[in-house]
N, C-alpha and C. Protein backbone atom coordinates (compact mmCIF):
# COMPACT_ATOMS: atom_id res chain seq x y z
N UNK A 1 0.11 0.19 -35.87
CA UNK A 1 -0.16 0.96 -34.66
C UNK A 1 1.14 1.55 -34.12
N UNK A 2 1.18 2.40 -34.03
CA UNK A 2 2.37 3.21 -33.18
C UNK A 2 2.21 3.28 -31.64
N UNK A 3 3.34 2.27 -31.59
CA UNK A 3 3.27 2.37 -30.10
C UNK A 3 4.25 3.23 -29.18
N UNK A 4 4.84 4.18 -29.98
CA UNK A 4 6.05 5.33 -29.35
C UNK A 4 5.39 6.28 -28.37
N UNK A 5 3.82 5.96 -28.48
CA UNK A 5 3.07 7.11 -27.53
C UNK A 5 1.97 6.85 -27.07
N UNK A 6 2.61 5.45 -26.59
CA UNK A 6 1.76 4.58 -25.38
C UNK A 6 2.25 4.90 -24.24
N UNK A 7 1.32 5.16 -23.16
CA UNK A 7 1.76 4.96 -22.03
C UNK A 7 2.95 3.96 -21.50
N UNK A 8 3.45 4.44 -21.00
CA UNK A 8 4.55 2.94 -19.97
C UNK A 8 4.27 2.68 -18.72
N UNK A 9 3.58 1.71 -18.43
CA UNK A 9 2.88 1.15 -17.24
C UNK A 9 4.56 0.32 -16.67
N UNK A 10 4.90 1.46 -15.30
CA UNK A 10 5.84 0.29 -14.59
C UNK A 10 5.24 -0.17 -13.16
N UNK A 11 5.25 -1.80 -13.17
CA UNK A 11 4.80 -2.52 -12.90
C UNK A 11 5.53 -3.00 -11.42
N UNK A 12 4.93 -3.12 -10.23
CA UNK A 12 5.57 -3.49 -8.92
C UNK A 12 5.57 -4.46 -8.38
N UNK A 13 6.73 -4.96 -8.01
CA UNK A 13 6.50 -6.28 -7.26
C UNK A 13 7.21 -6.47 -6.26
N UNK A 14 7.13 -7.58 -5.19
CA UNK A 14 7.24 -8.25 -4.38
C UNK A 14 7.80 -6.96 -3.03
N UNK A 15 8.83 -6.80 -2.56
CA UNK A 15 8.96 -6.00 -1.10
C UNK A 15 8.34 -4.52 -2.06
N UNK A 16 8.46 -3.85 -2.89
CA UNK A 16 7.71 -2.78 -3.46
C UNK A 16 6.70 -2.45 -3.18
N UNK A 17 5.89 -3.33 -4.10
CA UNK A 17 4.35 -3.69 -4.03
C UNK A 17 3.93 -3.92 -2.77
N UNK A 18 4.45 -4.61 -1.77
CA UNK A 18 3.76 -4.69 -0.42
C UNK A 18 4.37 -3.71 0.50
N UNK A 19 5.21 -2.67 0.09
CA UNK A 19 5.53 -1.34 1.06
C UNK A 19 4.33 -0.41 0.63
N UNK A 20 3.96 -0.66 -1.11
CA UNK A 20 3.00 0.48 -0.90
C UNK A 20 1.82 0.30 -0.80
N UNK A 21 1.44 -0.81 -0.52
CA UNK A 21 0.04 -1.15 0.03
C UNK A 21 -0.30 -1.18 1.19
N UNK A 22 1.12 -1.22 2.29
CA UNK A 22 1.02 -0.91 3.42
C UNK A 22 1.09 0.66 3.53
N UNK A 23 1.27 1.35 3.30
CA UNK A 23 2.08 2.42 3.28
C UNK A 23 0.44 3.27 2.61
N UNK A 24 -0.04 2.54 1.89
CA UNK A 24 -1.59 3.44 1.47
C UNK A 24 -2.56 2.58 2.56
N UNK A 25 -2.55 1.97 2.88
CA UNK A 25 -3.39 1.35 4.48
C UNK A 25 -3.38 2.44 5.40
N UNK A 26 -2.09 2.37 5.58
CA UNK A 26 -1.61 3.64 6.80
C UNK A 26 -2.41 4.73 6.67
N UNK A 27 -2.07 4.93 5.41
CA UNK A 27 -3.18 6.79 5.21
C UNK A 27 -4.47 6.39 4.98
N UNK A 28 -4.91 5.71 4.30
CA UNK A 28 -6.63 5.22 4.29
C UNK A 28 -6.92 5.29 6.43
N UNK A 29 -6.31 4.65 6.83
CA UNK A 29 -6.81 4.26 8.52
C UNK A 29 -6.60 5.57 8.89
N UNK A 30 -5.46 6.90 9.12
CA UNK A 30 -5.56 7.65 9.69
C UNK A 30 -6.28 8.77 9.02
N UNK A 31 -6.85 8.47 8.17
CA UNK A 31 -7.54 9.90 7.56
C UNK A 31 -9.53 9.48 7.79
N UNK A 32 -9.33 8.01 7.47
CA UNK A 32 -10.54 7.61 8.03
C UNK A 32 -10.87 6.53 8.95
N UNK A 33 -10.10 6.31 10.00
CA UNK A 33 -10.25 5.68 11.15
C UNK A 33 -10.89 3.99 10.32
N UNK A 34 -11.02 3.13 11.22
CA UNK A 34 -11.13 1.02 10.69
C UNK A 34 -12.09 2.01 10.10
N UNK A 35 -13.61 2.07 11.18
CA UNK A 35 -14.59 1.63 10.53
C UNK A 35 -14.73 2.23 9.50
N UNK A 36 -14.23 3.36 8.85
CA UNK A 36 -14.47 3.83 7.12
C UNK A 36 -13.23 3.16 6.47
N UNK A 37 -12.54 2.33 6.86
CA UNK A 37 -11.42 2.16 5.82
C UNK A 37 -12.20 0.54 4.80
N UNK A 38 -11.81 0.48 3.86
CA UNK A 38 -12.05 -0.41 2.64
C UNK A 38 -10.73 -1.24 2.31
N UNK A 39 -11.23 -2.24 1.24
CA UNK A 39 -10.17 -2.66 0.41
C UNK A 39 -10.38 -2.06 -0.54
N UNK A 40 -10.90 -1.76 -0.75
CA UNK A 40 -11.49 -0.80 -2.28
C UNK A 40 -10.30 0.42 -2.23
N UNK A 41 -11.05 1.15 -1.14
CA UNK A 41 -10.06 2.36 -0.78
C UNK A 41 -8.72 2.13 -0.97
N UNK A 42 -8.32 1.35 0.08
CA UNK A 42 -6.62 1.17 -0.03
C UNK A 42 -5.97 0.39 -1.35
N UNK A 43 -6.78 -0.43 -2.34
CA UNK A 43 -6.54 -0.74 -3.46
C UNK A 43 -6.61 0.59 -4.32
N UNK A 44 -7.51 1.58 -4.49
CA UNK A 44 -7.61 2.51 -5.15
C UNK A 44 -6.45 3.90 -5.11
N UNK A 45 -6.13 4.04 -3.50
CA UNK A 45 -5.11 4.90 -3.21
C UNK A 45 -3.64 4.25 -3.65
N UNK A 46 -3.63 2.86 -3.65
CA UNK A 46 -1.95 2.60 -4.22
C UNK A 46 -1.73 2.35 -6.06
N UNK A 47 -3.14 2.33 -6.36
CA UNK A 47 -3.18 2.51 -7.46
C UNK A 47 -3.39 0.70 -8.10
N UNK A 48 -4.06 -0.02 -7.34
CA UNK A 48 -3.90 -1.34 -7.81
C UNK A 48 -5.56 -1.88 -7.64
N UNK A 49 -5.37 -3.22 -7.68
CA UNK A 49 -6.97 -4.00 -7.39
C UNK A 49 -7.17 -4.78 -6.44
N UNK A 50 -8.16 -5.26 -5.93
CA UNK A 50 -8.52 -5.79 -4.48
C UNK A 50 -7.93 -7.56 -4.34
N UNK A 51 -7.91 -8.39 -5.92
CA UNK A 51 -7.50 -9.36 -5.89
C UNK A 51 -5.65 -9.37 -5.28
N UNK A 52 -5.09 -8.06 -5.91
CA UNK A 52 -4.35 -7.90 -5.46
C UNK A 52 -3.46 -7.74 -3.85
N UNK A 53 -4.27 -6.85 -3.30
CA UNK A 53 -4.36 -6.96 -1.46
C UNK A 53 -4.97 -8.53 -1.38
N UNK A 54 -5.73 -8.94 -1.50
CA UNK A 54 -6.36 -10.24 -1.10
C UNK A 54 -5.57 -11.35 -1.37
N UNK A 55 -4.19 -11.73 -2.26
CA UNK A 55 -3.80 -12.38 -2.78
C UNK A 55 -2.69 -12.66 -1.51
N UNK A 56 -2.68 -11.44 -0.42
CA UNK A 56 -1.14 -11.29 0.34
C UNK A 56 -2.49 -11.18 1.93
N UNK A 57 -3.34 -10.68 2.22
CA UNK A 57 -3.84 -10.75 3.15
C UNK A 57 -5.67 -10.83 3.26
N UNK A 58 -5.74 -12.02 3.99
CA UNK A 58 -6.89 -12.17 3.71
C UNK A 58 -8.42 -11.90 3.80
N UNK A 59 -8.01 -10.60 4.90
CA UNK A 59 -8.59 -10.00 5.37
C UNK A 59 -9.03 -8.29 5.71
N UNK A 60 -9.83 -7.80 5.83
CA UNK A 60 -9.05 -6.55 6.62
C UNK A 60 -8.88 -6.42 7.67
N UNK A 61 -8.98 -6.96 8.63
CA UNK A 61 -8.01 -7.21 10.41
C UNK A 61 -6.94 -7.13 10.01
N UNK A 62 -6.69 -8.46 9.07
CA UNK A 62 -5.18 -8.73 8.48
C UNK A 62 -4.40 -8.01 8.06
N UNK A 63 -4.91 -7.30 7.03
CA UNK A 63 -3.79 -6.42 6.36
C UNK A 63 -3.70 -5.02 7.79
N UNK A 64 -5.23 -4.23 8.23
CA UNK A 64 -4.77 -3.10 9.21
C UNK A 64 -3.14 -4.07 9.63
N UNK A 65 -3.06 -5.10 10.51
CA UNK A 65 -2.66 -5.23 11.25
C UNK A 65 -1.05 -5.42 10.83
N UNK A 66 -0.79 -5.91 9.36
CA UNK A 66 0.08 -5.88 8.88
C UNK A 66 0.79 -4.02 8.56
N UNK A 67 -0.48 -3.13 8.47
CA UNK A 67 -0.05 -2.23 8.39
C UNK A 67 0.68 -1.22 9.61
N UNK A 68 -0.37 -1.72 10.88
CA UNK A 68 0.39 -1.06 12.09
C UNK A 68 2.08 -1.62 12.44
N UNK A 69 2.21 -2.80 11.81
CA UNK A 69 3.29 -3.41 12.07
C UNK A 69 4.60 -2.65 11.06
N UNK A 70 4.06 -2.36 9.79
CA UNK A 70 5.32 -2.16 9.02
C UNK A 70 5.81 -0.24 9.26
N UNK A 71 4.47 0.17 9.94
CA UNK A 71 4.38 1.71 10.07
C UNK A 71 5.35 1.40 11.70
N UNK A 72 4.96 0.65 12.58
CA UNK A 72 5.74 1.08 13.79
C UNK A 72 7.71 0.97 13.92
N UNK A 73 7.78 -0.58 12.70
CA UNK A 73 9.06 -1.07 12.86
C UNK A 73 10.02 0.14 11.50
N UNK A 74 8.87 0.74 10.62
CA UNK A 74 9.77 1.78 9.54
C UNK A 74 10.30 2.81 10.63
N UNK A 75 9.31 3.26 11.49
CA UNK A 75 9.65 4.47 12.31
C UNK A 75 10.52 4.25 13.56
N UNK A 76 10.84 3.53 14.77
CA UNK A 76 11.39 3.06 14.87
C UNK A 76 13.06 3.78 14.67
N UNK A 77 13.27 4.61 15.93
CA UNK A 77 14.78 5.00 15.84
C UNK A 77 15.41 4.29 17.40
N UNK A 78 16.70 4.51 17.27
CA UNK A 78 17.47 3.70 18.21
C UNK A 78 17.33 4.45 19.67
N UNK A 79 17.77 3.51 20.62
CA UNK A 79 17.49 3.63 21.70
C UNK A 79 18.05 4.83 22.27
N UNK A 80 17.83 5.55 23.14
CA UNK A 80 18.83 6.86 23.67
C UNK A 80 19.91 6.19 24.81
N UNK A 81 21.13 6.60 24.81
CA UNK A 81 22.02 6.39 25.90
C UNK A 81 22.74 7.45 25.96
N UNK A 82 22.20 8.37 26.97
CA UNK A 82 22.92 8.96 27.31
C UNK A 82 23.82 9.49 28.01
N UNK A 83 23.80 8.49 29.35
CA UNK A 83 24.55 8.20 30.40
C UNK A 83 23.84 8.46 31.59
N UNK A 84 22.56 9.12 31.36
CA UNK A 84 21.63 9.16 32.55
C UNK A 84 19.89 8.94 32.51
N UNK A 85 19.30 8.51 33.44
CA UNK A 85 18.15 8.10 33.13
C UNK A 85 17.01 9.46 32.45
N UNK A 86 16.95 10.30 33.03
CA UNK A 86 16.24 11.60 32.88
C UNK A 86 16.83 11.99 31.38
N UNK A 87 17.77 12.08 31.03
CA UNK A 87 17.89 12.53 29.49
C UNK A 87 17.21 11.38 28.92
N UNK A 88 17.52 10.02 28.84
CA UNK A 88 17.19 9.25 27.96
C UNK A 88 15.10 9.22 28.04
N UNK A 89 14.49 9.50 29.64
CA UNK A 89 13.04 9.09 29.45
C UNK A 89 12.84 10.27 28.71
N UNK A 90 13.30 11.26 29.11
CA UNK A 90 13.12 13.12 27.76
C UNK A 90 12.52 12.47 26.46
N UNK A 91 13.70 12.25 26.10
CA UNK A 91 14.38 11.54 24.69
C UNK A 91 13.27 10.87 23.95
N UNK A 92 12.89 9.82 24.91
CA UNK A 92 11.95 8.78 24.63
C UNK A 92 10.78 9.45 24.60
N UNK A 93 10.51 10.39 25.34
CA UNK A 93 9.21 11.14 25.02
C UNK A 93 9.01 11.99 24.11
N UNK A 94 10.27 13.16 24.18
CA UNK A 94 9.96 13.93 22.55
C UNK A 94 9.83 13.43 21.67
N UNK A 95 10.04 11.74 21.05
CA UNK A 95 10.71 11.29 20.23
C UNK A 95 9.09 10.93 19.90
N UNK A 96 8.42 10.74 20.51
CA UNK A 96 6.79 9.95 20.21
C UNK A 96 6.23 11.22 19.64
N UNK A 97 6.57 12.54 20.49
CA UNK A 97 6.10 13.39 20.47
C UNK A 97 6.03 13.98 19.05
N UNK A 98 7.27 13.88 18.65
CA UNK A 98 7.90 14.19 16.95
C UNK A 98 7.62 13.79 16.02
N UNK A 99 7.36 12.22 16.46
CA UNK A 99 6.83 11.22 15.44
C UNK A 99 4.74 11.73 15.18
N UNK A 100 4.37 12.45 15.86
CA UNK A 100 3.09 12.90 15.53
C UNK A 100 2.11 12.14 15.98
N UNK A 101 2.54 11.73 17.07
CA UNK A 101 2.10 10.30 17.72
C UNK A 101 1.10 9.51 17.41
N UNK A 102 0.26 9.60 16.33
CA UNK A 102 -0.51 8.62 15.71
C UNK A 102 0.52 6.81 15.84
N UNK A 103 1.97 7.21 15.55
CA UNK A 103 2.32 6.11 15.21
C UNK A 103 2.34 5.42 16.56
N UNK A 104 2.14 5.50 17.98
CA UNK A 104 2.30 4.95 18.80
C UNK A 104 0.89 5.42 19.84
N UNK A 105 0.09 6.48 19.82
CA UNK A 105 -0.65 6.64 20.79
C UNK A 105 -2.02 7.15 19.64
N UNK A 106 -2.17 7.62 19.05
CA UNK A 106 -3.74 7.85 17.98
C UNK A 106 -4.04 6.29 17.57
N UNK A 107 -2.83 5.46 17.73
CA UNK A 107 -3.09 4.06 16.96
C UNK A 107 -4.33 3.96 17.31
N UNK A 108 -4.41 4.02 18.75
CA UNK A 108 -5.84 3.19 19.24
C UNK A 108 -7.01 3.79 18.76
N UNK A 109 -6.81 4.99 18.79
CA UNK A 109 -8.30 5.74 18.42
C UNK A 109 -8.39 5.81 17.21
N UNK A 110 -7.59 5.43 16.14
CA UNK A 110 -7.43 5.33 14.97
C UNK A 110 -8.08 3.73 14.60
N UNK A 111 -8.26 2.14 15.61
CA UNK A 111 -8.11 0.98 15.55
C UNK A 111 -9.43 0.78 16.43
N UNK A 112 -10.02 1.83 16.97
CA UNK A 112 -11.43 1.49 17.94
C UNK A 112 -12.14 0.12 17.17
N UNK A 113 -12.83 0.57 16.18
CA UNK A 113 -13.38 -0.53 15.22
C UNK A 113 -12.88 -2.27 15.33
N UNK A 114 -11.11 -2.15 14.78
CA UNK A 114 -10.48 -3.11 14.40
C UNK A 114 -10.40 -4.07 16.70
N UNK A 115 -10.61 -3.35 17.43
CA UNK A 115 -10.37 -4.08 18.38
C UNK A 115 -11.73 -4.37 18.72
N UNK A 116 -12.94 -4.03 18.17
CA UNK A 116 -13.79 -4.36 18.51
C UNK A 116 -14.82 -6.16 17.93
N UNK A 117 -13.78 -5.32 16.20
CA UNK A 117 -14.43 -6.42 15.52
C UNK A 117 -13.33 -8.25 15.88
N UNK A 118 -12.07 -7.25 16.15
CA UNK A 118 -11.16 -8.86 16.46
C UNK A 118 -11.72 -9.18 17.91
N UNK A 119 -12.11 -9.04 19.26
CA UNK A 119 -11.69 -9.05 20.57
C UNK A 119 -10.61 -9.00 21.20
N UNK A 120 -10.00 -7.73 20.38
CA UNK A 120 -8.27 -8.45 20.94
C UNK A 120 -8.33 -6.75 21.45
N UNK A 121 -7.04 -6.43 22.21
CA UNK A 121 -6.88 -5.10 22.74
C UNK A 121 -5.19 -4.35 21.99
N UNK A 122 -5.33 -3.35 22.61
CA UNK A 122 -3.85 -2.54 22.10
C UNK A 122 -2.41 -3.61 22.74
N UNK A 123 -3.02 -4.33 23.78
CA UNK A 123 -1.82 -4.56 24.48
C UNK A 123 -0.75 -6.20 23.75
N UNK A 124 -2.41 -6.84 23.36
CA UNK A 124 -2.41 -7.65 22.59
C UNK A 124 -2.01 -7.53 21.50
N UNK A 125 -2.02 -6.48 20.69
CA UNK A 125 -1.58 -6.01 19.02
C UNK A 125 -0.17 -5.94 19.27
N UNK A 126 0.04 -4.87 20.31
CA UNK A 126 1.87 -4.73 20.97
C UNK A 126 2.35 -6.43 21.05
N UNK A 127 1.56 -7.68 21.20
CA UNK A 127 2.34 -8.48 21.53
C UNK A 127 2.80 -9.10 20.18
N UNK A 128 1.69 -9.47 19.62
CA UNK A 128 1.31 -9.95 18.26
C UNK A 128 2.58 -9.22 17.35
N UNK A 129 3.06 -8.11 17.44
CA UNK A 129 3.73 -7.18 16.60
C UNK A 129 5.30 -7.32 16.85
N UNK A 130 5.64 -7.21 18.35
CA UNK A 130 6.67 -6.91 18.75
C UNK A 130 7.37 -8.31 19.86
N UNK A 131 6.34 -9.19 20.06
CA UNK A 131 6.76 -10.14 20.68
C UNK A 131 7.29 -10.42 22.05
N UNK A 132 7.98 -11.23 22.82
CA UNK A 132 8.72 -11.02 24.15
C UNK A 132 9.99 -10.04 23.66
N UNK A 133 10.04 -9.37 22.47
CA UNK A 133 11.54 -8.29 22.62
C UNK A 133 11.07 -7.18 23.47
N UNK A 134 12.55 -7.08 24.62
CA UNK A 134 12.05 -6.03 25.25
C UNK A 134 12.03 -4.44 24.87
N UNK A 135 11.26 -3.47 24.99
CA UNK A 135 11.10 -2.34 24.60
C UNK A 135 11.82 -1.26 25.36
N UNK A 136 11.93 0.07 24.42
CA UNK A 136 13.19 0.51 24.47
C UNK A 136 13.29 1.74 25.68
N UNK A 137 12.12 1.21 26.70
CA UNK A 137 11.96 1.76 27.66
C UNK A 137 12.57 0.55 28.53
N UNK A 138 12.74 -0.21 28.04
CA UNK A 138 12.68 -2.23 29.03
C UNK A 138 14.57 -1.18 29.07
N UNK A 139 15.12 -1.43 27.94
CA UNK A 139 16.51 -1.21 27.95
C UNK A 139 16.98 0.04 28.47
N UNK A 140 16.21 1.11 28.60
CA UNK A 140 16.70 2.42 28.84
C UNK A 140 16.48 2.16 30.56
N UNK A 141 15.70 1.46 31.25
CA UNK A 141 15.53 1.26 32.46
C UNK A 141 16.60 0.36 33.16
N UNK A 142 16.90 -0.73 32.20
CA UNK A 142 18.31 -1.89 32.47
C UNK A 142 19.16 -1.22 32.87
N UNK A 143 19.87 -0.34 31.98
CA UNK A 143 20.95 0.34 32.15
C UNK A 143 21.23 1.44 33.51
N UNK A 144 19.94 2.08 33.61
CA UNK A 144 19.77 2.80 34.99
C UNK A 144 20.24 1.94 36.04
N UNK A 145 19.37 0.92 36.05
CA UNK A 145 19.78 0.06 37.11
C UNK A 145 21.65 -0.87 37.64
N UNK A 146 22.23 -0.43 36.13
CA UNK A 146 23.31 -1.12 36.08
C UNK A 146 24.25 -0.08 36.59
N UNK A 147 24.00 1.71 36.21
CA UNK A 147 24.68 2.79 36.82
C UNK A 147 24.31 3.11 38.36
N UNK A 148 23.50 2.45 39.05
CA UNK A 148 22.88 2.54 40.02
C UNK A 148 21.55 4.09 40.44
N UNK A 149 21.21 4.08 39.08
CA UNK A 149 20.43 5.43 39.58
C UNK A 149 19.09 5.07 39.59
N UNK A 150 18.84 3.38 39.75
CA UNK A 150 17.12 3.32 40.05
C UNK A 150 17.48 2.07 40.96
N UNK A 151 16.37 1.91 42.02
CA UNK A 151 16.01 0.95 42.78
C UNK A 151 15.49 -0.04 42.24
N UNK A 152 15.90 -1.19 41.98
CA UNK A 152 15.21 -2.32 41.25
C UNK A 152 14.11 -2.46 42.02
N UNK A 153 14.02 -2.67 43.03
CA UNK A 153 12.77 -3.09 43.94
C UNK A 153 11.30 -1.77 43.67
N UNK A 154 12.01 -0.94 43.46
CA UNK A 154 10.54 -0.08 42.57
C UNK A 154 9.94 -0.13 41.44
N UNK A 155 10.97 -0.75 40.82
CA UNK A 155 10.80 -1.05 39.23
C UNK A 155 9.29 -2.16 39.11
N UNK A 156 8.33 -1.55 39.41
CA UNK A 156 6.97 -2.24 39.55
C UNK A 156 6.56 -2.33 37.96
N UNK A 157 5.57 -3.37 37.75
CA UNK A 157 5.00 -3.45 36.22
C UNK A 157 4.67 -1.67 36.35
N UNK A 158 3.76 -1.26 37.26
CA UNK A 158 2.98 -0.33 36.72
C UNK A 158 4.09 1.10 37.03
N UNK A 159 4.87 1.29 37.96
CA UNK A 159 6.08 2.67 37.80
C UNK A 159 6.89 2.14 36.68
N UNK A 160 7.13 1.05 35.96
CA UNK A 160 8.23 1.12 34.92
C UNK A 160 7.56 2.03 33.50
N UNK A 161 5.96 1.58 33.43
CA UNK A 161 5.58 2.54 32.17
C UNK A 161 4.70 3.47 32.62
N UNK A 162 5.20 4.49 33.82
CA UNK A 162 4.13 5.04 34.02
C UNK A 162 3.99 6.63 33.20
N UNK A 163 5.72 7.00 33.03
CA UNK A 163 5.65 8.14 32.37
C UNK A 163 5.31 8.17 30.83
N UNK A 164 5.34 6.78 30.51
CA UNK A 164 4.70 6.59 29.17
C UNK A 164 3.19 6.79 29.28
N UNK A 165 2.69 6.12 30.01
CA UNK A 165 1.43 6.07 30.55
C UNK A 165 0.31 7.75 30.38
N UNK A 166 1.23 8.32 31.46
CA UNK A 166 0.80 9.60 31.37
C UNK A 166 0.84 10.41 29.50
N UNK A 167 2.12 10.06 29.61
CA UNK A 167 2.21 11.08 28.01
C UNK A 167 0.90 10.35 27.49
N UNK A 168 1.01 9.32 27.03
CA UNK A 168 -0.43 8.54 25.92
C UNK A 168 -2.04 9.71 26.80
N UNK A 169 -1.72 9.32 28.15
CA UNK A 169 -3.42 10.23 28.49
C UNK A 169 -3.27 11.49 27.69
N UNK A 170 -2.06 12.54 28.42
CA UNK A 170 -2.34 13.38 27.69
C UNK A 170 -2.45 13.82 26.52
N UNK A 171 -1.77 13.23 25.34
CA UNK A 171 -1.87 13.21 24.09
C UNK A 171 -2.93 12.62 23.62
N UNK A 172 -3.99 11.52 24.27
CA UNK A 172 -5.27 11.03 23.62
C UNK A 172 -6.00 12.82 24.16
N UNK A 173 -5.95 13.00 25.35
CA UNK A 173 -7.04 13.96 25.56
C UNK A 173 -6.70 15.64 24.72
N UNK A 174 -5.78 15.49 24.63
CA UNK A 174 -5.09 16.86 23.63
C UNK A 174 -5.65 16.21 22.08
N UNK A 175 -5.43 14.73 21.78
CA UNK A 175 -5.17 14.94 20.52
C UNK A 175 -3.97 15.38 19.53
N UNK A 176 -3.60 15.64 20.54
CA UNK A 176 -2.41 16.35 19.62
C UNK A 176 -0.80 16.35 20.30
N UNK A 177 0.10 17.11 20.25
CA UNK A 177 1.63 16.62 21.05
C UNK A 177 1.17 17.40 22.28
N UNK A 178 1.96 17.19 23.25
CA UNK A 178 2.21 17.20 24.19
C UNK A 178 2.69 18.23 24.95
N UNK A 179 2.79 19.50 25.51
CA UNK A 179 3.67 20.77 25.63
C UNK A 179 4.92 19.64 25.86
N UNK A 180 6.12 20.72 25.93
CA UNK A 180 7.18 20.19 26.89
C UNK A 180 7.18 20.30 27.96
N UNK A 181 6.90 21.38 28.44
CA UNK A 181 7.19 21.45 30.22
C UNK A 181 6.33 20.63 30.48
N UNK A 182 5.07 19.76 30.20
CA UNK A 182 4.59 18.21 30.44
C UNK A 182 5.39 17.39 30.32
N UNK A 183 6.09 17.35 29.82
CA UNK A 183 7.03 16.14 29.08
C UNK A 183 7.75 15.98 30.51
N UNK A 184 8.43 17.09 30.58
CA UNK A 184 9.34 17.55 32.06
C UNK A 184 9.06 17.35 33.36
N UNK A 185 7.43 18.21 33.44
CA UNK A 185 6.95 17.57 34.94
C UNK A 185 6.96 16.08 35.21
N UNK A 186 6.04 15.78 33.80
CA UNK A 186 5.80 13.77 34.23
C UNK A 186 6.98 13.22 34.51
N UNK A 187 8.70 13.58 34.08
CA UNK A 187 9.26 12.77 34.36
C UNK A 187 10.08 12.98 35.73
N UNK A 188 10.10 14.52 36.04
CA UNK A 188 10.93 15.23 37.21
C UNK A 188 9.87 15.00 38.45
N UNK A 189 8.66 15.51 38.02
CA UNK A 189 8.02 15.18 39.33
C UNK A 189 7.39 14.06 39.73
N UNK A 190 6.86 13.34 38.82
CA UNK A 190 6.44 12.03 38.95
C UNK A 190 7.16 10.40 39.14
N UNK A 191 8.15 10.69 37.40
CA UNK A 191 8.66 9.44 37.45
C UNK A 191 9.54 9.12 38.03
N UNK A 192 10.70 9.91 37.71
CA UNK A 192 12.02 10.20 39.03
C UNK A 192 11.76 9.73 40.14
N UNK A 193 11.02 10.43 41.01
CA UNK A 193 11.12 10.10 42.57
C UNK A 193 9.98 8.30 43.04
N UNK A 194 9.74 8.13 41.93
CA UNK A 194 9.08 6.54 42.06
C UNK A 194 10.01 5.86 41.53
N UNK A 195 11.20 5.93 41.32
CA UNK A 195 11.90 4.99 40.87
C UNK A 195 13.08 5.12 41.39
N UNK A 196 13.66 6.35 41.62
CA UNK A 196 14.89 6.26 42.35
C UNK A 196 15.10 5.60 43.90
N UNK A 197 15.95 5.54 44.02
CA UNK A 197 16.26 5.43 45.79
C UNK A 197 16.19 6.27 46.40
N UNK A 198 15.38 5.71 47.70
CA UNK A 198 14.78 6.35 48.56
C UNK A 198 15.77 7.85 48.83
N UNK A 199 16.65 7.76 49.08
CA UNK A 199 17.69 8.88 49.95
C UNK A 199 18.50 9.33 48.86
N UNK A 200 17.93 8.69 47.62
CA UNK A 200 18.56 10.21 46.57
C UNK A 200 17.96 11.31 46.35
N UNK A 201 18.59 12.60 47.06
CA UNK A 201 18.04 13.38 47.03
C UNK A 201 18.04 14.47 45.67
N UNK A 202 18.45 13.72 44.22
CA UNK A 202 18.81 14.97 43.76
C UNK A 202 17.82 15.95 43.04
N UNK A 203 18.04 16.75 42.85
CA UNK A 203 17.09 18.07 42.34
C UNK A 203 16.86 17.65 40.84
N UNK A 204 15.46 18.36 40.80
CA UNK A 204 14.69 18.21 38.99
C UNK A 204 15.79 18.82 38.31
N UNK A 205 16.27 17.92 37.34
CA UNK A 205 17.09 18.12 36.43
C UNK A 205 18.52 17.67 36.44
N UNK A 206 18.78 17.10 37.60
CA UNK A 206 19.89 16.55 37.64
C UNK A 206 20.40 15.21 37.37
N UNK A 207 21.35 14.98 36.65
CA UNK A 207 21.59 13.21 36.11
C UNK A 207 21.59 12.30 37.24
């Protein structure tokens, strides 16, 4: 038998093999949301078999959930410092915005199914995923407070994520990114003046 014109099957393993099974999860869930996604499917799109996914997660809760995790921490860029609060919340917003925001705000509507069938919620997955580390709105807010350009005493659970807050509405109800001059109002007219001190008077756009 001549085997000079056999195929060459190369063969994947260990951090490989489980980047691209996460990595074909990812696209199985956003092209067909939990309730159409399979093991079949996502075994078939990475090119492997179901004993295979099943051997590393035992479920499909399990693996989605392994997959929102390896998709949020790949994407995942560093914090903004830019020496003022208003550039860095910008920053933080185009930056979701860029990313095509499935990876942080379609999650949910992409996971309707998966929170229905676990009882668990988005806020709960954020914990499960990311833990007590604080988020890079937690740190971009620290630092404000350390240059003195926010009032700690405003810094409420609900004004610390509120301009996040807003962007996620509008991008679930768009579907899609966000204009900029939204990006701009939520943070000049809204977030700014709920967080600064009282008697700073300064004008939209100023550090």
């Amino acid at each position: 038998m001549d085997l000079s014109s056999s195929p060459v099957t190369r063969r994947r393993r260990g951090a490989v093999l489980e980047e691209a099974l996460l990595e074909a999860t990812w696209q199985e869930l956003v092209e067909l949301g939990y309730g159409a996604l399979t093991i079949d499917g996502v075994a078939q799109r990475a090119g492997t078999s179901r004993p295979v996914l099943y051997r590393r997660w035992s479920s499909k809760p399990e693996l989605v959930l392994a997959a929102v995790r390896h998709v949020l921490r790949r994407d995942r860029t560093s914090t903004p410092d830019t020496g003022n609060l208003r550039d860095d919340i910008l920053i933080l917003l185009r930056d979701l915005n860029e990313r095509g925001i499935g990876r942080s705000v379609l999650v949910v509507a992409y996971l309707g199914g998966y929170f229905l069938e676990t009882g668990t919620s988005p806020a709960a997955m954020r914990h499960e995923i990311l833990g007590d580390a604080p988020s890079q709105l937690d740190v971009v807010l620290e630092r404000a407070v350390r240059r003195g350009e926010v009032d700690p005493s405003r810094l409420t659970p609900r004004t610390r994520t509120v301009a996040v807050d807003l962007f996620r509405h509008d991008a679930l109800m768009r579907l899609g990114p966000v204009p900029d001059d939204v990006l701009v109002e939520i943070v000049d007219d809204v977030f700014l003046p709920l967080v600064r001190h009282p008697q700073d008077g300064s004008a939209p756009g100023s550090p």
